[in-house]
Protein backbone atom coordinates (compact mmCIF):
# COMPACT_ATOMS: atom_id res chain seq x y z
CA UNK A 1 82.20 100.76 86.87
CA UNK A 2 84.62 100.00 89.51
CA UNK A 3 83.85 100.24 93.48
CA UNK A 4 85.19 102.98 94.90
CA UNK A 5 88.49 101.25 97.11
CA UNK A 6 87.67 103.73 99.94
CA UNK A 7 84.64 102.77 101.50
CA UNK A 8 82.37 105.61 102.42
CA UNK A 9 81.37 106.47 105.72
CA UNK A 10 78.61 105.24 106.76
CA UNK A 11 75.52 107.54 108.96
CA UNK A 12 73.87 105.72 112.07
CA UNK A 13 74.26 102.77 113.57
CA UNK A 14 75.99 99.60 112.42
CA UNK A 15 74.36 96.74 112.30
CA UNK A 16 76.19 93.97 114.90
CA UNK A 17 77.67 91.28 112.62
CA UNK A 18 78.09 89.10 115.64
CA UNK A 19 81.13 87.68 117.39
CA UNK A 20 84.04 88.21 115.22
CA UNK A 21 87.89 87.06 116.04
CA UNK A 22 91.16 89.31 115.70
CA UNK A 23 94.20 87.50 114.26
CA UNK A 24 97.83 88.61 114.40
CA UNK A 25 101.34 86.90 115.46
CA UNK A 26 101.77 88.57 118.06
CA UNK A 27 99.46 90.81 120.11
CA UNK A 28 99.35 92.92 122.25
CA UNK A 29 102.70 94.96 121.31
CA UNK A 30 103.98 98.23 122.35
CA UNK A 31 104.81 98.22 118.42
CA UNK A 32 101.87 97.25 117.18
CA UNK A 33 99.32 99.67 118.92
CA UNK A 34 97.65 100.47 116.18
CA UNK A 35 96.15 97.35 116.55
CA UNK A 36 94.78 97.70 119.85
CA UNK A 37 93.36 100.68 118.89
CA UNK A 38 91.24 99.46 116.14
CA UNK A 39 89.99 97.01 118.27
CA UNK A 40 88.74 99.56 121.07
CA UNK A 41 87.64 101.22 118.53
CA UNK A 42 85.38 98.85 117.13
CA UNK A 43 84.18 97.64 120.64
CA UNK A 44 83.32 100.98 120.97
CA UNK A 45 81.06 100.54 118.49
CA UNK A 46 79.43 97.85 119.74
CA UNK A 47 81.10 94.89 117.92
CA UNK A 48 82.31 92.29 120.04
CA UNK A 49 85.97 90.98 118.89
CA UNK A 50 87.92 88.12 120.58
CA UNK A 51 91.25 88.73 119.79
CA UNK A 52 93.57 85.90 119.35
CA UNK A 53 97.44 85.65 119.13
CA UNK A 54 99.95 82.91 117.33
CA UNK A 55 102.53 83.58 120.21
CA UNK A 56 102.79 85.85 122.99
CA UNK A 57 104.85 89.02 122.79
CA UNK A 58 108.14 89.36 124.52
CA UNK A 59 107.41 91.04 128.66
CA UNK A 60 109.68 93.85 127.88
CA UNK A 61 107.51 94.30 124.38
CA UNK A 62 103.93 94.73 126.65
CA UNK A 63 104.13 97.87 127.80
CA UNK A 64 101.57 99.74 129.90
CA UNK A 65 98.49 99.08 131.92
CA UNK A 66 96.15 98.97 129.11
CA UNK A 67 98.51 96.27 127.21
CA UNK A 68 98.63 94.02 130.29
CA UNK A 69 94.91 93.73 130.54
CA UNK A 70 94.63 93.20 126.38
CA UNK A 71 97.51 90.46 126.76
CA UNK A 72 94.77 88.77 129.75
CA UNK A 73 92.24 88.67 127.74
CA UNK A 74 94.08 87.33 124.65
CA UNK A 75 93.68 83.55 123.24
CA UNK A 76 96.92 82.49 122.27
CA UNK A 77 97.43 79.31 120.16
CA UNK A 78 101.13 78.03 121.15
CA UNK A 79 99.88 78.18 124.91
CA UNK A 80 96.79 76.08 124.18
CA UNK A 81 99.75 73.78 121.52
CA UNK A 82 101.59 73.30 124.30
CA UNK A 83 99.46 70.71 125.90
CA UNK A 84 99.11 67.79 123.57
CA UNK A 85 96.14 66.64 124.56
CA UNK A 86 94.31 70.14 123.31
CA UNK A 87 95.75 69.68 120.23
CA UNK A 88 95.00 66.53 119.31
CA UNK A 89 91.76 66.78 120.69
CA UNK A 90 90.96 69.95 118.23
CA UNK A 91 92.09 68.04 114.89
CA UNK A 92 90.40 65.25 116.01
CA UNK A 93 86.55 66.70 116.61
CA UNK A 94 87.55 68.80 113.34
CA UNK A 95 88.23 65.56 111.49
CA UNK A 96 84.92 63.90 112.64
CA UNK A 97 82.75 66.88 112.19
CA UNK A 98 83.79 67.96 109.37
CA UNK A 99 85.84 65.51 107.46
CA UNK A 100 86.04 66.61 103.90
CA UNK A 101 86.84 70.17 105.15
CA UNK A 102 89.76 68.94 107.23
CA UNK A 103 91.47 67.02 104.35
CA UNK A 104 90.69 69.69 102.04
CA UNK A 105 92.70 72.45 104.23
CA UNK A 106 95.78 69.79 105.06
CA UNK A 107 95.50 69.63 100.82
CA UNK A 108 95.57 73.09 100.36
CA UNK A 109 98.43 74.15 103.12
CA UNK A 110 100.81 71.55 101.41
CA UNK A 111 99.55 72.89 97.88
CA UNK A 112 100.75 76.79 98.80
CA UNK A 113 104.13 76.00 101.15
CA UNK A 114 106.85 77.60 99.67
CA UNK A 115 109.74 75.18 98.32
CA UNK A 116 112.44 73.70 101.14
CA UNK A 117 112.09 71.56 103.68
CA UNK A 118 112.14 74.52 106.29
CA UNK A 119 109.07 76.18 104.26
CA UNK A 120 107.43 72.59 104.51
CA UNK A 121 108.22 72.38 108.33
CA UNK A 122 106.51 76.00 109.35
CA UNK A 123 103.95 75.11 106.55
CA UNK A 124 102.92 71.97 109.03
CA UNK A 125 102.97 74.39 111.85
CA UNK A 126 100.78 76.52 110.90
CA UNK A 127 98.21 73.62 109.95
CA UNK A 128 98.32 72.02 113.47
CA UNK A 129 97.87 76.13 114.85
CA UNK A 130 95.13 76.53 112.70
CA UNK A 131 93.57 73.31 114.59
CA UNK A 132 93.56 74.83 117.72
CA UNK A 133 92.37 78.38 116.50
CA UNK A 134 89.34 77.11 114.51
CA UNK A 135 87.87 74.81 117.67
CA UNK A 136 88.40 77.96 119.75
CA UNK A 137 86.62 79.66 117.31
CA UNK A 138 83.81 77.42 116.88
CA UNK A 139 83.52 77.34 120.84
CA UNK A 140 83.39 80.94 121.08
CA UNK A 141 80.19 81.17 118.30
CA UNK A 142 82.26 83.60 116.35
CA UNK A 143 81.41 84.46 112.46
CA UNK A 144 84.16 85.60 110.67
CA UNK A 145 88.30 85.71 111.40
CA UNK A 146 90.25 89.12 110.61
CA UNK A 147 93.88 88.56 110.58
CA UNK A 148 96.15 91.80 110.88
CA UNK A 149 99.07 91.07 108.16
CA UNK A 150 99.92 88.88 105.13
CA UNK A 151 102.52 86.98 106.42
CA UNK A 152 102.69 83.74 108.62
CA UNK A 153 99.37 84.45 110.56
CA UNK A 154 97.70 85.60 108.05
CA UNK A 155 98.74 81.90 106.48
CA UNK A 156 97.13 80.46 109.83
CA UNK A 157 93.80 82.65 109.13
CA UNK A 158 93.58 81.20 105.77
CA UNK A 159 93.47 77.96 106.80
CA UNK A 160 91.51 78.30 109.90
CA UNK A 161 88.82 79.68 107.82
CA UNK A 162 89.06 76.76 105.50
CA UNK A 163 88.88 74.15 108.29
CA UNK A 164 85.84 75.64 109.40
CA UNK A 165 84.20 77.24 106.24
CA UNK A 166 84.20 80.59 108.35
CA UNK A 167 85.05 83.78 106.05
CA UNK A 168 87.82 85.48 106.97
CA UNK A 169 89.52 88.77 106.15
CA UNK A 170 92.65 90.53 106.49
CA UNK A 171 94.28 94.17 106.89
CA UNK A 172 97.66 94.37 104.04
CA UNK A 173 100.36 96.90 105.60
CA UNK A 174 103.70 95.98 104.25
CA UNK A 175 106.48 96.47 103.13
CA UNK A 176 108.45 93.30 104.32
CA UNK A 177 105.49 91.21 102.98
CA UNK A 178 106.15 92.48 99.46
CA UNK A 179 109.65 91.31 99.44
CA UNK A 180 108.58 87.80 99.88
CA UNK A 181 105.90 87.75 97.60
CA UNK A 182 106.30 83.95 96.68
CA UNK A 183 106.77 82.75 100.21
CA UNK A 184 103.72 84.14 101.39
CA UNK A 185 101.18 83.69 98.44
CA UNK A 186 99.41 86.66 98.52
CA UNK A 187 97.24 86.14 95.66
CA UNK A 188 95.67 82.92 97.30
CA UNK A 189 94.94 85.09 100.07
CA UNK A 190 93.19 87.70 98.39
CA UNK A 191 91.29 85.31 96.27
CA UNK A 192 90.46 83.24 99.58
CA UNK A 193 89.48 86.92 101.36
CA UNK A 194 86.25 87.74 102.09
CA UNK A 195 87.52 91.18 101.33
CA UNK A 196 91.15 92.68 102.08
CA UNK A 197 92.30 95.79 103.45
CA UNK A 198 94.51 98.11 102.52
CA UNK A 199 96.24 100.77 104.76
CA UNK A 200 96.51 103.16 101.28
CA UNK A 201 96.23 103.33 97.78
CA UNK A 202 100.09 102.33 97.53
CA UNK A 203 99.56 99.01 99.78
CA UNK A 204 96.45 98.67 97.15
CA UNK A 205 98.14 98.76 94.29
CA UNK A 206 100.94 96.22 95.20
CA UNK A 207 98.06 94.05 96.21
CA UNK A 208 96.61 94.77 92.39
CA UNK A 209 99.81 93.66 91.05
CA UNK A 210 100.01 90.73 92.65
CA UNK A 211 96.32 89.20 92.29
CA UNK A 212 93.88 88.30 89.30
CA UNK A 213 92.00 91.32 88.84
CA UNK A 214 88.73 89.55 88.97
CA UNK A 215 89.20 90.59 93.23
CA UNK A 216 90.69 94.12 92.82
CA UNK A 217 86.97 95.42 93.73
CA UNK A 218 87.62 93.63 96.93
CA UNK A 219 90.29 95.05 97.81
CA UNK A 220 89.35 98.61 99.83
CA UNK A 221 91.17 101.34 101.20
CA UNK A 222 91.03 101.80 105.31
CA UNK A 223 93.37 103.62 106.97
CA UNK A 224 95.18 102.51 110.29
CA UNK A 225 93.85 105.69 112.67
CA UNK A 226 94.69 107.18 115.85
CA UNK A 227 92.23 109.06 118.61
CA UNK A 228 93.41 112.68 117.96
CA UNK A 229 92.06 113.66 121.48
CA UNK A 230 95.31 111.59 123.09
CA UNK A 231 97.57 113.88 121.17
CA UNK A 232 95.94 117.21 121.65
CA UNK A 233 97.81 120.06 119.87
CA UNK A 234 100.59 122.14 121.96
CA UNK A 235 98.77 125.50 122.95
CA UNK A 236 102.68 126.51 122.84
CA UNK A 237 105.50 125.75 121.31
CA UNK A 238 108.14 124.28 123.86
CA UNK A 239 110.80 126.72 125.57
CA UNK A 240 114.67 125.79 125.54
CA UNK A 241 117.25 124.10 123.78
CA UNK A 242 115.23 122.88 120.13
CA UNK A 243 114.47 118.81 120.66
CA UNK A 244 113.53 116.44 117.75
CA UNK A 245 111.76 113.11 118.48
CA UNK A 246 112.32 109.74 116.69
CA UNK A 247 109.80 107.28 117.50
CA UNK A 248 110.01 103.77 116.17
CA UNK A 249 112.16 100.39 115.96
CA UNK A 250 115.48 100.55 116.05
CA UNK A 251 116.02 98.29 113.23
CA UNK A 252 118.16 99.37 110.11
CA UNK A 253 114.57 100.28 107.82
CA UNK A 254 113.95 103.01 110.11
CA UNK A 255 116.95 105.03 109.12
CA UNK A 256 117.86 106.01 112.86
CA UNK A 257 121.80 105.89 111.41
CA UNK A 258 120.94 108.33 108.94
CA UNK A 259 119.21 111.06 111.83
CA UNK A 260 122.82 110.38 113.93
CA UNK A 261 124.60 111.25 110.69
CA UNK A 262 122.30 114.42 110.54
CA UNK A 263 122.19 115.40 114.25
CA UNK A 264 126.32 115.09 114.16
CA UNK A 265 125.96 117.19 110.65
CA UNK A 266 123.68 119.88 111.93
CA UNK A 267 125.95 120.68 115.63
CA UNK A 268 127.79 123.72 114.17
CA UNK A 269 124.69 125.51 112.76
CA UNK A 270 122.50 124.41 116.03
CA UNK A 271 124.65 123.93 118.90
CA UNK A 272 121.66 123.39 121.23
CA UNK A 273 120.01 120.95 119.64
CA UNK A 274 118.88 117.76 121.06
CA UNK A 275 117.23 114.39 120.23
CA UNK A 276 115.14 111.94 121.75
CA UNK A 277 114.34 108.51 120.57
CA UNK A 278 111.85 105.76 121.54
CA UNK A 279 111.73 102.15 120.04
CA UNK A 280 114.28 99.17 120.60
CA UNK A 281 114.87 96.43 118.70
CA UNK A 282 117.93 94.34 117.40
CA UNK A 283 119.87 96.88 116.19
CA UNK A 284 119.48 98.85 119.54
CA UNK A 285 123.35 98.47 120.18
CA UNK A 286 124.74 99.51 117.12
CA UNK A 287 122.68 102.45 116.63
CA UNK A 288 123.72 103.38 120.17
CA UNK A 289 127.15 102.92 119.41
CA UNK A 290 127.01 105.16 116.52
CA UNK A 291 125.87 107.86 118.24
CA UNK A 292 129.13 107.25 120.82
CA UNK A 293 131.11 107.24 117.76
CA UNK A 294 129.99 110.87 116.43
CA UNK A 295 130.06 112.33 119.78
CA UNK A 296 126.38 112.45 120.09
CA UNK A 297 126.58 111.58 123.89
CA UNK A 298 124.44 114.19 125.78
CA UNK A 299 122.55 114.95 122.82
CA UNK A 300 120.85 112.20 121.30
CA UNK A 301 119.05 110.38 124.07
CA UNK A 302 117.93 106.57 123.98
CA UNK A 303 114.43 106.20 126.22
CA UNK A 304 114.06 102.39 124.32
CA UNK A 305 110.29 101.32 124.18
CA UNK A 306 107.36 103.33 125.89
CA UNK A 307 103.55 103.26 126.24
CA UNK A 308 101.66 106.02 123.86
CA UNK A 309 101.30 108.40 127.06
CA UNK A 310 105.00 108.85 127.19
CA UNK A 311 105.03 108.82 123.35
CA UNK A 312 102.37 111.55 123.48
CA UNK A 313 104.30 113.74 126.25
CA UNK A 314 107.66 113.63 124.04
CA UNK A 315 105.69 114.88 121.03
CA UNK A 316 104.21 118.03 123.72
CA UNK A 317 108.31 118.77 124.30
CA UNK A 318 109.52 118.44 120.61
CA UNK A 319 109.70 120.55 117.77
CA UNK A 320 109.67 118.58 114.82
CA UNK A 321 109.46 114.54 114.37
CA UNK A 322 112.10 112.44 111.80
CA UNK A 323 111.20 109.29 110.89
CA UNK A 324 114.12 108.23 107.15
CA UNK A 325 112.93 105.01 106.68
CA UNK A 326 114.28 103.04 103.89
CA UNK A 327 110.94 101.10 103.85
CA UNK A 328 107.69 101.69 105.34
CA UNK A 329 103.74 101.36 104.98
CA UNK A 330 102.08 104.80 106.65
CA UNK A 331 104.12 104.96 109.74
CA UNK A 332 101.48 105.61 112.65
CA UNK A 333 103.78 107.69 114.60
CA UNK A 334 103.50 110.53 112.15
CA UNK A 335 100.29 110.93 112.35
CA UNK A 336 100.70 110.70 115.87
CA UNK A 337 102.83 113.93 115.24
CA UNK A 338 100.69 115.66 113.01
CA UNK A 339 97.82 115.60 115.86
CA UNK A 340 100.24 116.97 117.87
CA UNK A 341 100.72 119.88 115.82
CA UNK A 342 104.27 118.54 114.71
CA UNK A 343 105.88 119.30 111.33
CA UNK A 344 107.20 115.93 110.50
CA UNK A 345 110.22 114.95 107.86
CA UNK A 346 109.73 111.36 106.68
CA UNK A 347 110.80 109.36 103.68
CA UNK A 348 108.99 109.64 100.24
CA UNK A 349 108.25 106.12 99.82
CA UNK A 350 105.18 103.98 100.14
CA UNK A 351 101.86 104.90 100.89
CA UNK A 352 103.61 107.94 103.02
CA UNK A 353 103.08 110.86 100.38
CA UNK A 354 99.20 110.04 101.04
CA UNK A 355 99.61 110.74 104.64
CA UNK A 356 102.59 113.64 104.26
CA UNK A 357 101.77 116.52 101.83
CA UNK A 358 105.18 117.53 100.98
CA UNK A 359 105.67 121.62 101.96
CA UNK A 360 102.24 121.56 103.65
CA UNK A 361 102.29 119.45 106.56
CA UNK A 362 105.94 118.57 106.78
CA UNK A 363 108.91 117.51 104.29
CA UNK A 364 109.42 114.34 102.35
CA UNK A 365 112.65 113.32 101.19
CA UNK A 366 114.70 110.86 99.14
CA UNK A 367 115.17 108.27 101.29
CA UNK A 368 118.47 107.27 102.28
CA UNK A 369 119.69 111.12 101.20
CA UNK A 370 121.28 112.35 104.10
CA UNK A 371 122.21 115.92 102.44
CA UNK A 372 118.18 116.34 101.62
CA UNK A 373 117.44 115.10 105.27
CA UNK A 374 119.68 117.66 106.54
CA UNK A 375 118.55 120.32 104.56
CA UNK A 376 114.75 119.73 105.82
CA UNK A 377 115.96 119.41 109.67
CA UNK A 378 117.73 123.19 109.14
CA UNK A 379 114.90 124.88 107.56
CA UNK A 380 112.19 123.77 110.03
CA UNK A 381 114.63 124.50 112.87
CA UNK A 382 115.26 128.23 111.59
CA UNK A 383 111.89 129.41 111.05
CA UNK A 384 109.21 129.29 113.75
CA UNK A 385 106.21 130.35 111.85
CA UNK A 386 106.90 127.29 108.78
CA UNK A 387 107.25 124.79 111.91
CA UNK A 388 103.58 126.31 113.87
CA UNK A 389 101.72 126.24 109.41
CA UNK A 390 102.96 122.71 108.91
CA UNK A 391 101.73 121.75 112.69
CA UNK A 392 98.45 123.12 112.09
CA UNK A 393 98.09 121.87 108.70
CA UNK A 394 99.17 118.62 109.83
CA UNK A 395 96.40 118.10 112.37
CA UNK A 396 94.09 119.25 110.13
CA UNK A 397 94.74 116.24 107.96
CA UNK A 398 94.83 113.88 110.67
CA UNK A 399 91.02 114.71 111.93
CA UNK A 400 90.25 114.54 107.97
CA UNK A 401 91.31 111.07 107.25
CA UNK A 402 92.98 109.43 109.84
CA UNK A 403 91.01 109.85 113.13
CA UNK A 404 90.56 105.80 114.54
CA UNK A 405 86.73 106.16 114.99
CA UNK A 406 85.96 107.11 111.40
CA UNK A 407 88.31 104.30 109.70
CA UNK A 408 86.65 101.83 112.46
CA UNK A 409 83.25 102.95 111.03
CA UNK A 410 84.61 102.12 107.57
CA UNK A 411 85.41 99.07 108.97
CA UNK A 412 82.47 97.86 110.89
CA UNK A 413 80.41 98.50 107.71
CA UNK A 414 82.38 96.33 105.55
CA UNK A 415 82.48 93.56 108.49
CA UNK A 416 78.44 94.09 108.48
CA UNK A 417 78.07 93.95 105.13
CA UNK A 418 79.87 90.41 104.75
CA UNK A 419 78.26 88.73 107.41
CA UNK A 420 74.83 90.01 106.42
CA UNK A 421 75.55 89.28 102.37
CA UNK A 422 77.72 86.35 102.76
């Protein structure tokens, strides 16, 4: 009989698995909080975690107190790649204390690059990175490498953890890794995986597809979390003019174009209605210019990135969150939402019908229907009471199985569990 892919939670204490590292490309990022907030989680806990970064984020991407301190207290390889001598000196004491090892990982990274001379070029990056992460690693005394991601750190993780015969592991959220499936070899790195993770049974399954199913027991369920005591419900619902949030890249897979199309759609049956919305990203200009275009000016409002306190106090003034992405994994901001008491409308694609019950806690949609988004922005907007059921509902499901300490529980336990197993 097959493991069950969600692990359960565990009772008392978890035993400390010892030093462990935290992989990703780049960390800490206002968009990638979710992150951050495992790892407190887990420190919490007890567990100590190093985290470690490919590159530092961009300033403007760092946002908040709490992010400045993480980025401190970061390793980051390219800084350490930067002076010569550190990275030769790595590859060198890897070479002559562990020989074999080192020529078997330079084997394997040219055995998995992806065809082109490009794909060959990064694919000798990321052997001379993983250099410099594994002697930090073996300097720090840590025991086994998480990576969050299946793309190009996650390639770094791999081979760190071959250099250096250290297991590693490493948290699958998608989508864009899906749609490069050959480039990024994700059956090597389940098979190579300690274990994977999973954000939901969607992200699971793709993973299923994709590997021999001699490691599908491996493969387990753990959902990214939030603290539902930063997003305490609304004891009211806000006074005024009805506001919706958006909160989230604005990069054409979020569907932000589709909400302008709405909010410019919706103006004759709510006058008073406003928008806010908090992200940036490359398409920043053009989504800001479409909004100019339909003569949202006034009424959808661009606030560009923000730290979670100023995500959590537009949540406290809105009355509904949007998020019609084209492509997602389980968006964290609408769960975010949810603990605020928020109806939400999002997308039904992905692992999101796990997280949205559709007429419950909020409204899922085609994606890319604008008529259907529409349709679900009116209804919540005209009736009070369906907006305060689906709020209530939807914190309920956020304390059930998406609160950050429980998942890091999950987590700690299958970090224990390897160490102490092997």
């Amino acid at each position: 009989m097959a493991a069950d892919p969600r692990p359960a939670l565990p009772d008392g204490p978890i035993p400390d698995p010892g030093p462990m590292a935290y992989l990703t490309g780049e960390y800490p990022k206002v968009s990638h909080t979710f992150i951050q907030r495992e790892v407190a989680a887990l420190r919490r806990l007890g567990l100590t975690i190093e985290t470690c970064t490919v590159r530092r984020a961009p300033t403007a991407a760092i946002v908040g107190p709490d992010q400045q301190a993480e980025a401190a207290r970061t390793f980051c390889i390219l800084d350490a790649a930067r002076n010569p001598f550190t990275l030769i000196a790595a590859h060198l004491h890897l070479i002559a204390s562990a020989p074999r090892r080192w020529f078997h990982t330079l084997t394997l990274a040219f055995r998995l690059r992806p065809p082109g001379l490009k794909a060959f070029l990064w694919q000798v990056f990321y052997f001379l990175e993983a250099g410099i992460l594994a002697r930090h690693l073996q300097k720090r005394g840590i025991v086994h490498l998480h990576n969050h991601f299946g793309s190009s750190s996650c390639s770094v993780a791999l081979l760190t953890a071959t250099m250096t015969g250290l297991p590693y592991s490493f948290t699958m959220h998608g989508p864009s890794e899906f749609f490069e499936t050959p480039h990024w070899r994700l059956d090597e790195k389940v098979a190579r995986a300690a274990f994977t993770v999973a954000i939901s049974h969607f992200c699971r399954s793709q993973l299923m597809y994709l590997s021999d199913r001699r490691h599908w027991d491996r493969i387990r369920i753990v959902h990214c979390g939030i603290d539902p005591a930063r997003f305490q419900p609304r004891v009211t619902p806000p006074e005024g003019r009805p506001h919706l949030a958006f909160v989230g890249r604005l990069d054409p897979v979020k569907g932000a174009d589709l909400l302008l199309d709405a909010l410019a759609a919706l103006r004759a049956a709510h006058p008073d209605l406003t928008a806010s919305f908090i992200g940036d990203g490359p398409h920043g200009a053009h989504i800001r210019a479409h909004a100019h275009a339909l003569g949202l000016d006034g009424i959808a409002t661009f606030l560009g990135a923000q730290p979670e306190e100023a995500v959590a106090d537009l949540l406290q003034k809105s009355d509904l969150l949007v998020l019609p992405s084209f492509a997602e994994g389980v968006p964290v901001v609408l769960m975010e939402a949810m603990a605020t008491g928020l109806p939400v409308i999002a997308s039904r694609i992905a692992g999101i019908p796990e997280l949205v019950r559709d007429g419950e806690n909020g409204f899922l949609i085609p994606a890319g229907d604008t008529g259907s988004l529409i349709d679900a922005i009116d209804r919540l907007l005209a009736d009070p009471a369906l907006r305060q059921r689906m709020g209530q509902a939807g914190r309920a499901t956020v304390l059930a199985d998406f609160a950050i300490d429980s998942e890091a529980r999950r987590l700690a336990a299958l970090f224990a569990a390897q160490v102490t197993t092997g």
